[in-house]
N, C-alpha and C. Protein backbone atom coordinates (compact mmCIF):
# COMPACT_ATOMS: atom_id res chain seq x y z
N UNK A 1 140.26 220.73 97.05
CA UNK A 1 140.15 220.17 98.38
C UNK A 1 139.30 218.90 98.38
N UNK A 2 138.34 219.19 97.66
CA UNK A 2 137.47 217.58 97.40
C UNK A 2 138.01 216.70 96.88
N UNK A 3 138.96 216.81 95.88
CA UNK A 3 139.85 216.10 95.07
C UNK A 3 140.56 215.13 96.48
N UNK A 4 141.21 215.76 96.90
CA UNK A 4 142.19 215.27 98.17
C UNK A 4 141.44 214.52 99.11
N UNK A 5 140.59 215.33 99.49
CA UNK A 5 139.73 213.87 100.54
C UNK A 5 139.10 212.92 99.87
N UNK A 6 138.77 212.96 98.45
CA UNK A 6 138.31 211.96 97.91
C UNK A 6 139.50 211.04 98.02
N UNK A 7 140.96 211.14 97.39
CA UNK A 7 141.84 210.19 97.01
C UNK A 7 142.14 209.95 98.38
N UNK A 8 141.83 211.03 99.95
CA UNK A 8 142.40 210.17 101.42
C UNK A 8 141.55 208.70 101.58
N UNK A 9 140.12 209.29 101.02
CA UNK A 9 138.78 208.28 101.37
C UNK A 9 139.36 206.52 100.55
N UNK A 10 139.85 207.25 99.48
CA UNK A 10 139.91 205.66 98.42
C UNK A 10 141.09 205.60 99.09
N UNK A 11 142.61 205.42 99.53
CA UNK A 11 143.84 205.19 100.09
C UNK A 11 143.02 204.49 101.19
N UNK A 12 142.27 205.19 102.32
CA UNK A 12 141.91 204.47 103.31
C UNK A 12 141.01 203.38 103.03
N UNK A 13 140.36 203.33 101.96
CA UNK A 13 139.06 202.21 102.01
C UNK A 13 139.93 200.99 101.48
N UNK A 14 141.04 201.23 100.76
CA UNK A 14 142.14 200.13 100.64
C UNK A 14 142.60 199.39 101.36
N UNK A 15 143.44 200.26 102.31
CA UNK A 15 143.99 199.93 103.42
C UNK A 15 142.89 199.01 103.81
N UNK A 16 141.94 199.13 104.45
CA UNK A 16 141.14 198.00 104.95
C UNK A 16 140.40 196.98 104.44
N UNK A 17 140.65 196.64 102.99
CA UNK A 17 140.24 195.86 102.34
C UNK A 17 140.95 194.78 102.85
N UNK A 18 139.83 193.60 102.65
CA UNK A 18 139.98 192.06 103.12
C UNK A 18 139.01 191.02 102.71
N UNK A 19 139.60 189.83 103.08
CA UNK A 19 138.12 189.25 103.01
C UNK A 19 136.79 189.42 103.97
N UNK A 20 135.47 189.48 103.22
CA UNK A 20 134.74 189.78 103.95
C UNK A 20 133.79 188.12 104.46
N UNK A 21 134.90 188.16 105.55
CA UNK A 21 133.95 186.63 106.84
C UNK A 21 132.97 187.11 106.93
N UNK A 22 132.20 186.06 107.15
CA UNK A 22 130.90 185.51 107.47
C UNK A 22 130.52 184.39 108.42
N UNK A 23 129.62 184.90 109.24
CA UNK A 23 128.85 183.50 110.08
C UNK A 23 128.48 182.32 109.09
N UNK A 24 128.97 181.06 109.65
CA UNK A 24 128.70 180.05 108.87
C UNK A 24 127.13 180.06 108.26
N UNK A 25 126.33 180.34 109.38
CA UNK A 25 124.79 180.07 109.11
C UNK A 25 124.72 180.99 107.92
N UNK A 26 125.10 181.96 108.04
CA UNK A 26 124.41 183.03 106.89
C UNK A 26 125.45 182.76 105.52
N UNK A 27 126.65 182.21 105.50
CA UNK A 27 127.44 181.85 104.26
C UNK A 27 126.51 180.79 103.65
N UNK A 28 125.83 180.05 104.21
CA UNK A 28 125.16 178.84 103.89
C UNK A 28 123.83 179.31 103.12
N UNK A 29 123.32 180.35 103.99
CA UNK A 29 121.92 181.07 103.29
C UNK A 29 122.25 181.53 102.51
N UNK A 30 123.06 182.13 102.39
CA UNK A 30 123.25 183.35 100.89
C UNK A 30 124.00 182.36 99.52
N UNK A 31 124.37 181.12 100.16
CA UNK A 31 125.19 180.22 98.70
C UNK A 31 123.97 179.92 98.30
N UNK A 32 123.22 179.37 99.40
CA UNK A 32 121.84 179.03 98.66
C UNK A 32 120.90 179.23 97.75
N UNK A 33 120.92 180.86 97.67
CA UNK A 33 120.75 181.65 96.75
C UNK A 33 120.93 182.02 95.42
N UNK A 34 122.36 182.02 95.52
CA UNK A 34 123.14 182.02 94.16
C UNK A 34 124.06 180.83 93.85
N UNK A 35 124.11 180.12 94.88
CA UNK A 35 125.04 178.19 94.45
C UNK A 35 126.76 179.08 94.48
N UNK A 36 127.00 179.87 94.55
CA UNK A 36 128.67 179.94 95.37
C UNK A 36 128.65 179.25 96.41
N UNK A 37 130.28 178.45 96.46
CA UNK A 37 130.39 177.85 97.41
C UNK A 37 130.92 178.54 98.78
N UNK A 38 130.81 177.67 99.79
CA UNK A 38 131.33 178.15 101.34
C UNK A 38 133.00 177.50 101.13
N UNK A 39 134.03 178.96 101.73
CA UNK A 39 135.04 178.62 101.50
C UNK A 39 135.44 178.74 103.26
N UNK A 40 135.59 177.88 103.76
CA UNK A 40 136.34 177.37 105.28
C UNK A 40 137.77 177.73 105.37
N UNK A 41 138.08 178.85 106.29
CA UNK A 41 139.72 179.08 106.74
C UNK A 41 139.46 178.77 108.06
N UNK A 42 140.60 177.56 108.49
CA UNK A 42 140.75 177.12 109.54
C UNK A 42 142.03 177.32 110.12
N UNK A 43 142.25 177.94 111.31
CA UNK A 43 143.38 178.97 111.56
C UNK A 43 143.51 178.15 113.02
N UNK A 44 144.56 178.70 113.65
CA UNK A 44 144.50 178.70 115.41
C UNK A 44 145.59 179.70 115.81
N UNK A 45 145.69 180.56 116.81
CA UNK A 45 146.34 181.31 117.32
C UNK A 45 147.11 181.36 118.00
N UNK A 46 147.88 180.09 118.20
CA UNK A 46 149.31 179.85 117.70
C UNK A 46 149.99 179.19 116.86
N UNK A 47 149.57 179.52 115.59
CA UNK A 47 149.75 179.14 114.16
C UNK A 47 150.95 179.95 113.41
N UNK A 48 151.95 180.07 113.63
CA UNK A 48 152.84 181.26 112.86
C UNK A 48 152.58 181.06 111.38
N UNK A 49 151.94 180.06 110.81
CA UNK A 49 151.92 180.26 109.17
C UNK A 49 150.50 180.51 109.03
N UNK A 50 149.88 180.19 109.89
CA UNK A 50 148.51 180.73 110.33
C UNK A 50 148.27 182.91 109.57
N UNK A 51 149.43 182.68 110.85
CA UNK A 51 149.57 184.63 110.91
C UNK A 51 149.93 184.89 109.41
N UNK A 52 151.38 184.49 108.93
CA UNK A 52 151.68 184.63 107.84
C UNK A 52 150.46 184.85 106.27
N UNK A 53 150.11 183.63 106.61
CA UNK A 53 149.06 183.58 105.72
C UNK A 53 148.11 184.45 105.78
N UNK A 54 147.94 185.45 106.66
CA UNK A 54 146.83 186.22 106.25
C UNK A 54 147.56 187.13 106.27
N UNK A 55 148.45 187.60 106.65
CA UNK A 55 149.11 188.66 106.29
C UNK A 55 149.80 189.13 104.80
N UNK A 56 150.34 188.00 104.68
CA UNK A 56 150.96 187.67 103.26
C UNK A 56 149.93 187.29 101.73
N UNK A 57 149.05 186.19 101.91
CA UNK A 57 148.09 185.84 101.50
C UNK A 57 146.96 186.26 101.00
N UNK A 58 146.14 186.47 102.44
CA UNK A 58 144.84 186.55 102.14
C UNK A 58 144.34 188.37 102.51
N UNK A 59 145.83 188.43 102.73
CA UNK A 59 145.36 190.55 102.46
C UNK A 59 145.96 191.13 100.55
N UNK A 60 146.26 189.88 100.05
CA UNK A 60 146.47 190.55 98.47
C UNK A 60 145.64 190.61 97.99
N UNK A 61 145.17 191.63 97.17
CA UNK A 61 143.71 192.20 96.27
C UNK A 61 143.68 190.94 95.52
N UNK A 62 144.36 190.30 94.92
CA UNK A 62 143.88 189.44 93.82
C UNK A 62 143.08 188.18 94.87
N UNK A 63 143.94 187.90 95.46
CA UNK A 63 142.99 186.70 96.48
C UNK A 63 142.16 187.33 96.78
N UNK A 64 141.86 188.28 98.03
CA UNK A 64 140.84 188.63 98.62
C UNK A 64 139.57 189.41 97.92
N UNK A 65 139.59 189.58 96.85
CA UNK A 65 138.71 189.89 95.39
C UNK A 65 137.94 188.67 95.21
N UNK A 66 138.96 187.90 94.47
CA UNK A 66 138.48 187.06 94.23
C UNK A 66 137.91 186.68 95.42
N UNK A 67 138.24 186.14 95.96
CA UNK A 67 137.42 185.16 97.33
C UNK A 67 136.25 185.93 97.69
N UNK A 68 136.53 186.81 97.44
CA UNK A 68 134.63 188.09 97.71
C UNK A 68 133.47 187.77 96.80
N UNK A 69 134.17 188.27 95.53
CA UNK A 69 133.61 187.63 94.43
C UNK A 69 132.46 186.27 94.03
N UNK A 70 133.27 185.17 94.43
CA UNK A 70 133.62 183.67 94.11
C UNK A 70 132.95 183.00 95.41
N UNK A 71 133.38 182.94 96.14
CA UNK A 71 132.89 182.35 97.15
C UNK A 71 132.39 183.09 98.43
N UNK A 72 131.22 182.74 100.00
CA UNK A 72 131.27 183.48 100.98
C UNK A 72 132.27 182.64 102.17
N UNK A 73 132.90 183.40 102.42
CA UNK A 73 134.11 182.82 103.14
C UNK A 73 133.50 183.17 105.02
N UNK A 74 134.47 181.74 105.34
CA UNK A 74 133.92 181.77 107.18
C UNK A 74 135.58 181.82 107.44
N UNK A 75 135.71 181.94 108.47
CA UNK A 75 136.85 182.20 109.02
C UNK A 75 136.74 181.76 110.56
N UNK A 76 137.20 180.60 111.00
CA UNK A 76 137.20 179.37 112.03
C UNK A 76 138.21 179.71 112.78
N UNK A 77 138.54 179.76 114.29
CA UNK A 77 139.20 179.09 115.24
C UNK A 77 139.21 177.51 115.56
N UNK A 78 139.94 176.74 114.63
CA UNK A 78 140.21 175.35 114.84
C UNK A 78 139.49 174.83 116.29
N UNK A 79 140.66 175.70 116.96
CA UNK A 79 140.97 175.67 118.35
C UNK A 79 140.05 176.63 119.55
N UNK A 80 138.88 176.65 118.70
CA UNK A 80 137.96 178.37 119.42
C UNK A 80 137.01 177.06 120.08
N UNK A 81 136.81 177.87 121.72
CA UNK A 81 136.05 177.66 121.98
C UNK A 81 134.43 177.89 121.84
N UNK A 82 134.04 178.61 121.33
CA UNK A 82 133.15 178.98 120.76
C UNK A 82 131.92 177.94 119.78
N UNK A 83 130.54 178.03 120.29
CA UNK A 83 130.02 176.90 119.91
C UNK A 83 129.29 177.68 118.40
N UNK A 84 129.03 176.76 117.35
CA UNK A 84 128.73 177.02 116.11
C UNK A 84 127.60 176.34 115.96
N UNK A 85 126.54 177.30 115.38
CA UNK A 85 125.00 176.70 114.97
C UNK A 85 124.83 176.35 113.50
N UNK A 86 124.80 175.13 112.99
CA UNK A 86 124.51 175.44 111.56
C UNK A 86 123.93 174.34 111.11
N UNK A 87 122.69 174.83 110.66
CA UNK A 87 122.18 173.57 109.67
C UNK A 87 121.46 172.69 111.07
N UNK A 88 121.06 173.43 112.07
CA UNK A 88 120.06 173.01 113.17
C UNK A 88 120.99 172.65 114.08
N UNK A 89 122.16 172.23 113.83
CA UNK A 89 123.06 170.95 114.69
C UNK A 89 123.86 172.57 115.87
N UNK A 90 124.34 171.62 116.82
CA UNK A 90 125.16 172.75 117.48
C UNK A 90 126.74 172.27 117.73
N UNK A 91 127.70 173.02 116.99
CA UNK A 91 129.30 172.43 117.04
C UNK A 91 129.90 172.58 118.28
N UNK A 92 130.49 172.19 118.89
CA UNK A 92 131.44 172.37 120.20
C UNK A 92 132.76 172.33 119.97
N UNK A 93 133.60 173.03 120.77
CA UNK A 93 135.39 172.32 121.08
C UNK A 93 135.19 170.87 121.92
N UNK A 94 135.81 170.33 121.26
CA UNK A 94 136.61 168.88 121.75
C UNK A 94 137.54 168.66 122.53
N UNK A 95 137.51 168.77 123.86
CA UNK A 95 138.80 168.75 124.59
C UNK A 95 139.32 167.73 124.50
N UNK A 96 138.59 166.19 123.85
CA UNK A 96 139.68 164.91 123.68
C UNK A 96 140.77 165.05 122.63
N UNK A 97 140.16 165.83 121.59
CA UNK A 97 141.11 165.94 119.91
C UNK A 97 141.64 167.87 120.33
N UNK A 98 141.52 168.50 121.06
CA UNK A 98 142.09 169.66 120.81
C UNK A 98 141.78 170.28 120.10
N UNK A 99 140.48 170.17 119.55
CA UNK A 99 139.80 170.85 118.02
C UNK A 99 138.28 171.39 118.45
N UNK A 100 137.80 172.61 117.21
CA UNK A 100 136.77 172.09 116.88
C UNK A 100 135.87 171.34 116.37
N UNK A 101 135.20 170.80 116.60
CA UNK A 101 134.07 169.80 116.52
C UNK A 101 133.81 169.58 114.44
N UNK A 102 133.37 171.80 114.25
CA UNK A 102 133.02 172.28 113.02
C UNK A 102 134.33 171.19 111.92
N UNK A 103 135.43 171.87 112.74
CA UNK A 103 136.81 171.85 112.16
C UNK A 103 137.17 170.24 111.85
N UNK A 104 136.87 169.74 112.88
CA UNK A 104 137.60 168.36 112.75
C UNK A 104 136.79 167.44 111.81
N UNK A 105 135.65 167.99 111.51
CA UNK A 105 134.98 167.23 110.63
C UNK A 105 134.67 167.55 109.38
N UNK A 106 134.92 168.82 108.83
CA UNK A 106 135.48 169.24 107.52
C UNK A 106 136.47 168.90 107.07
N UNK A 107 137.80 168.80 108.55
CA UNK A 107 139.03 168.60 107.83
C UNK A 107 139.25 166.89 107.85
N UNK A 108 138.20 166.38 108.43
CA UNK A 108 138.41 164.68 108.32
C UNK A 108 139.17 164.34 109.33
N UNK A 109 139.27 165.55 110.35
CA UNK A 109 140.58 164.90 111.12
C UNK A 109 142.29 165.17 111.27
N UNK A 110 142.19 165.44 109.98
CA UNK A 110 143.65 166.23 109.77
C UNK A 110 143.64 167.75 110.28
N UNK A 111 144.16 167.43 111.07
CA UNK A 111 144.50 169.14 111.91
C UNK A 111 145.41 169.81 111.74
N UNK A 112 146.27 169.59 110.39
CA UNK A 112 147.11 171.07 109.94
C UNK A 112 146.42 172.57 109.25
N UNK A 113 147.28 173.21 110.35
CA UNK A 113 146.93 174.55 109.77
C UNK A 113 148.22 175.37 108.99
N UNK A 114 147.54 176.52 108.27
CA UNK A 114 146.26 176.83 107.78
C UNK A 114 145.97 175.49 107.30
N UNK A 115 144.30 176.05 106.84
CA UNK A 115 143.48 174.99 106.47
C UNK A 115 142.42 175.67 105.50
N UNK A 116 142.13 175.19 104.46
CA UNK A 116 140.77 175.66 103.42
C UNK A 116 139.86 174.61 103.02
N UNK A 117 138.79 174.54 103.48
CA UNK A 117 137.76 173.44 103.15
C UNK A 117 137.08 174.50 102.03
N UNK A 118 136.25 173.73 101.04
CA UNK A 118 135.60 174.45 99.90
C UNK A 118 134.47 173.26 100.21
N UNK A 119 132.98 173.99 100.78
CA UNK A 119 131.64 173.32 100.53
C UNK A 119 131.13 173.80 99.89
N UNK A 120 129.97 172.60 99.48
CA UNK A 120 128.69 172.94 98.24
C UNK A 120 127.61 174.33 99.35
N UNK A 121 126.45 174.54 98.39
CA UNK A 121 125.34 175.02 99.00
C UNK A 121 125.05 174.00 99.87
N UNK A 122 124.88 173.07 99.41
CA UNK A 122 124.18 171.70 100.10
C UNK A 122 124.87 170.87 101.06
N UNK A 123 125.97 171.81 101.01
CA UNK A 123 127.02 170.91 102.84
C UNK A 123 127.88 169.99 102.00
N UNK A 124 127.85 169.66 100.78
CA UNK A 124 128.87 168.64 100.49
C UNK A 124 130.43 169.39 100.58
N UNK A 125 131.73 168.52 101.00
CA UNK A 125 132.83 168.81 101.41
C UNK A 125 133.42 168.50 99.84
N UNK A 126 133.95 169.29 99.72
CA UNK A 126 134.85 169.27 98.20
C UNK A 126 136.32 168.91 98.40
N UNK A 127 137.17 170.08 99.10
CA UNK A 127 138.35 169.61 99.20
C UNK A 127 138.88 170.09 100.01
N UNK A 128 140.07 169.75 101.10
CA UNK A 128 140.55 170.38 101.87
C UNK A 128 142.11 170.64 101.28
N UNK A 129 142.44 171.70 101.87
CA UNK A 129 144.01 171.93 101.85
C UNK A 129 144.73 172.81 102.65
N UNK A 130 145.49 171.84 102.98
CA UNK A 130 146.49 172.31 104.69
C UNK A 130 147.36 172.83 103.82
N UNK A 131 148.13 173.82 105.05
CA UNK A 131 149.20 174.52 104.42
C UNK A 131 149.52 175.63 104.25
N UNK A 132 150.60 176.06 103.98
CA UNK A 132 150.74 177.42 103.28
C UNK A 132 150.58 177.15 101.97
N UNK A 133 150.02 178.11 101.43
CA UNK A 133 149.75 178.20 99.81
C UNK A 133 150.46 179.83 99.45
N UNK A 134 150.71 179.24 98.22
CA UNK A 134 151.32 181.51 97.74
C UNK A 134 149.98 181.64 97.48
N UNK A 135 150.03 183.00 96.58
CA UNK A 135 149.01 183.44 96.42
C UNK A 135 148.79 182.68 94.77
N UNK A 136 149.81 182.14 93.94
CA UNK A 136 149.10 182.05 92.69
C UNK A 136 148.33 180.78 92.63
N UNK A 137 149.03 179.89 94.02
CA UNK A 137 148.34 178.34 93.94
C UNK A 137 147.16 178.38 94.28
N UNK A 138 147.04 179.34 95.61
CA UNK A 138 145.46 179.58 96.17
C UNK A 138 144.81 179.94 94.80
N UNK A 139 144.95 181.16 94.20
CA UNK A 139 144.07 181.41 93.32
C UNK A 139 144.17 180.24 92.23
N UNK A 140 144.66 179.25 91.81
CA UNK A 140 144.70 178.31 91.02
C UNK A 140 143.57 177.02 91.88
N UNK A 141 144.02 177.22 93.46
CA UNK A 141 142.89 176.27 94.23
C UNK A 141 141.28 176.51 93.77
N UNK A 142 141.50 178.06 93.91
CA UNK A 142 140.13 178.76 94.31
C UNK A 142 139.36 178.51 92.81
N UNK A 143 139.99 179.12 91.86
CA UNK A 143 139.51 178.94 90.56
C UNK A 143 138.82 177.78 90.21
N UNK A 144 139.25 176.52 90.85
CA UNK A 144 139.43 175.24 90.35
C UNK A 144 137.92 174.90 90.86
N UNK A 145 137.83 174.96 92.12
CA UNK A 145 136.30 175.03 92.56
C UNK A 145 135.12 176.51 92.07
N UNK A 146 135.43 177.16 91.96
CA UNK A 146 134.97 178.19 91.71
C UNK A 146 134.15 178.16 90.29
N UNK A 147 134.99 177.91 89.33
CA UNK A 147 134.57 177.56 88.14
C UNK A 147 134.06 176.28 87.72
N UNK A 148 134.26 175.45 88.77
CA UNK A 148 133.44 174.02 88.74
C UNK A 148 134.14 172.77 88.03
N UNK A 149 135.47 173.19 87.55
CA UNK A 149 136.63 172.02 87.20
C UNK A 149 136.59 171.44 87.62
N UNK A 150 136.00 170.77 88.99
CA UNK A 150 136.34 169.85 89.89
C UNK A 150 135.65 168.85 89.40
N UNK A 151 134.01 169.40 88.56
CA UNK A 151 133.11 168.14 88.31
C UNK A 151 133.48 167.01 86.92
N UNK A 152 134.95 167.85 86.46
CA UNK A 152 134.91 167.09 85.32
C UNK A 152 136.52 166.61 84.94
N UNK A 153 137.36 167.28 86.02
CA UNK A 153 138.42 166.88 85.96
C UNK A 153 139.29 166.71 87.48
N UNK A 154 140.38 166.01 87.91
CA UNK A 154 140.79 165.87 88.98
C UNK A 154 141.26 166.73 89.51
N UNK A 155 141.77 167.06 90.45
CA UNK A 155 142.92 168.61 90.80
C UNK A 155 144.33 167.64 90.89
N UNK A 156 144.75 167.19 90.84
CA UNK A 156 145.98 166.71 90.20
C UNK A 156 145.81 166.46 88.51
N UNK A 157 145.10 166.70 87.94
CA UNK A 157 145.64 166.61 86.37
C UNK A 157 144.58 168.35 85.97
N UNK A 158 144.45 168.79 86.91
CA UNK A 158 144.47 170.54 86.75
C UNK A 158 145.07 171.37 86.42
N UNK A 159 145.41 171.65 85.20
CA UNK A 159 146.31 172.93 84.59
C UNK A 159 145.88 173.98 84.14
N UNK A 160 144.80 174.48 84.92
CA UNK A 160 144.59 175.94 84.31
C UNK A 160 143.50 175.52 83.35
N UNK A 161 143.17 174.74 83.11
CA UNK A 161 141.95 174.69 81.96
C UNK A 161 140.75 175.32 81.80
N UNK A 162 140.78 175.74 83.16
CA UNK A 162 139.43 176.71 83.27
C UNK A 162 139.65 178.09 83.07
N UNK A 163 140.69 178.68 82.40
CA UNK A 163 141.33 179.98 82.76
C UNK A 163 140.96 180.30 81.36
């Protein structure tokens, strides 16, 4: 009988596996710590590749592992009204651009979603990428910053070298 609720307990703790978001402020404290970077998903809710993507995407064990692992991930409403504290400053929605404030200035402006910004500990912006991604490119994205390829080679002449 213990046997069985043990294997209900692990079936269910599956099932709800994901990435585990974080408040920007505290993704920022804790990179600080150990120098993982802040990984930015910028979504809006009426995004159908938006939906897709986390359904498809960012609920597969290999991504969402990794991304636990590897980086502390925030998870954005582009389009959220909702004001964001970080790093002293306070973010707002933009009713001139239709954005957030956070958002529009990670993504430079480019407002396709999905969206993945990858920052330093130290706030520097690494790279953005709109889009749908599968899961092997993301993890080929993720790796690429993750393992620090970025400081010594381009992501267009990126083949896996860090693997």
């Amino acid at each position: 009988m213990r046997m069985l609720l043990w294997i209900a307990f692990l079936i269910a703790s599956c099932a709800h596996a994901q990435v585990d978001w974080l408040e920007p402020q505290k993704a920022f404290k804790y990179a600080e710590g150990d120098k993982r970077k802040v990984l930015f998903y910028f979504y809006t809710d009426w995004c159908g590749w938006c939906k897709l993507f986390e359904q498809r995407i960012l609920s597969d064990p290999a991504v969402y592992i990794y991304i636990n692992r590897h980086f502390y991930a925030v998870k954005v409403n582009a389009m959220g009204q909702k004001d964001i504290f970080l790093g002293g400053r306070r973010f707002v929605f933009m009713p001139e651009v239709n954005a957030h404030q956070l958002a529009y200035l990670l993504l430079g402006g480019d407002m396709r979603y999905p969206a993945l910004v990858v920052v330093t500990a130290a706030g520097e912006v690494l790279s953005p990428a709109h889009g749908f991604l599968d899961s092997s490119t993301l993890r080929k994205f993720l790796a690429y910053f993750a393992e620090n390829c970025y400081e010594y080679v381009k992501w267009e002449d990126y083949n896996g070298i860090c693997h």
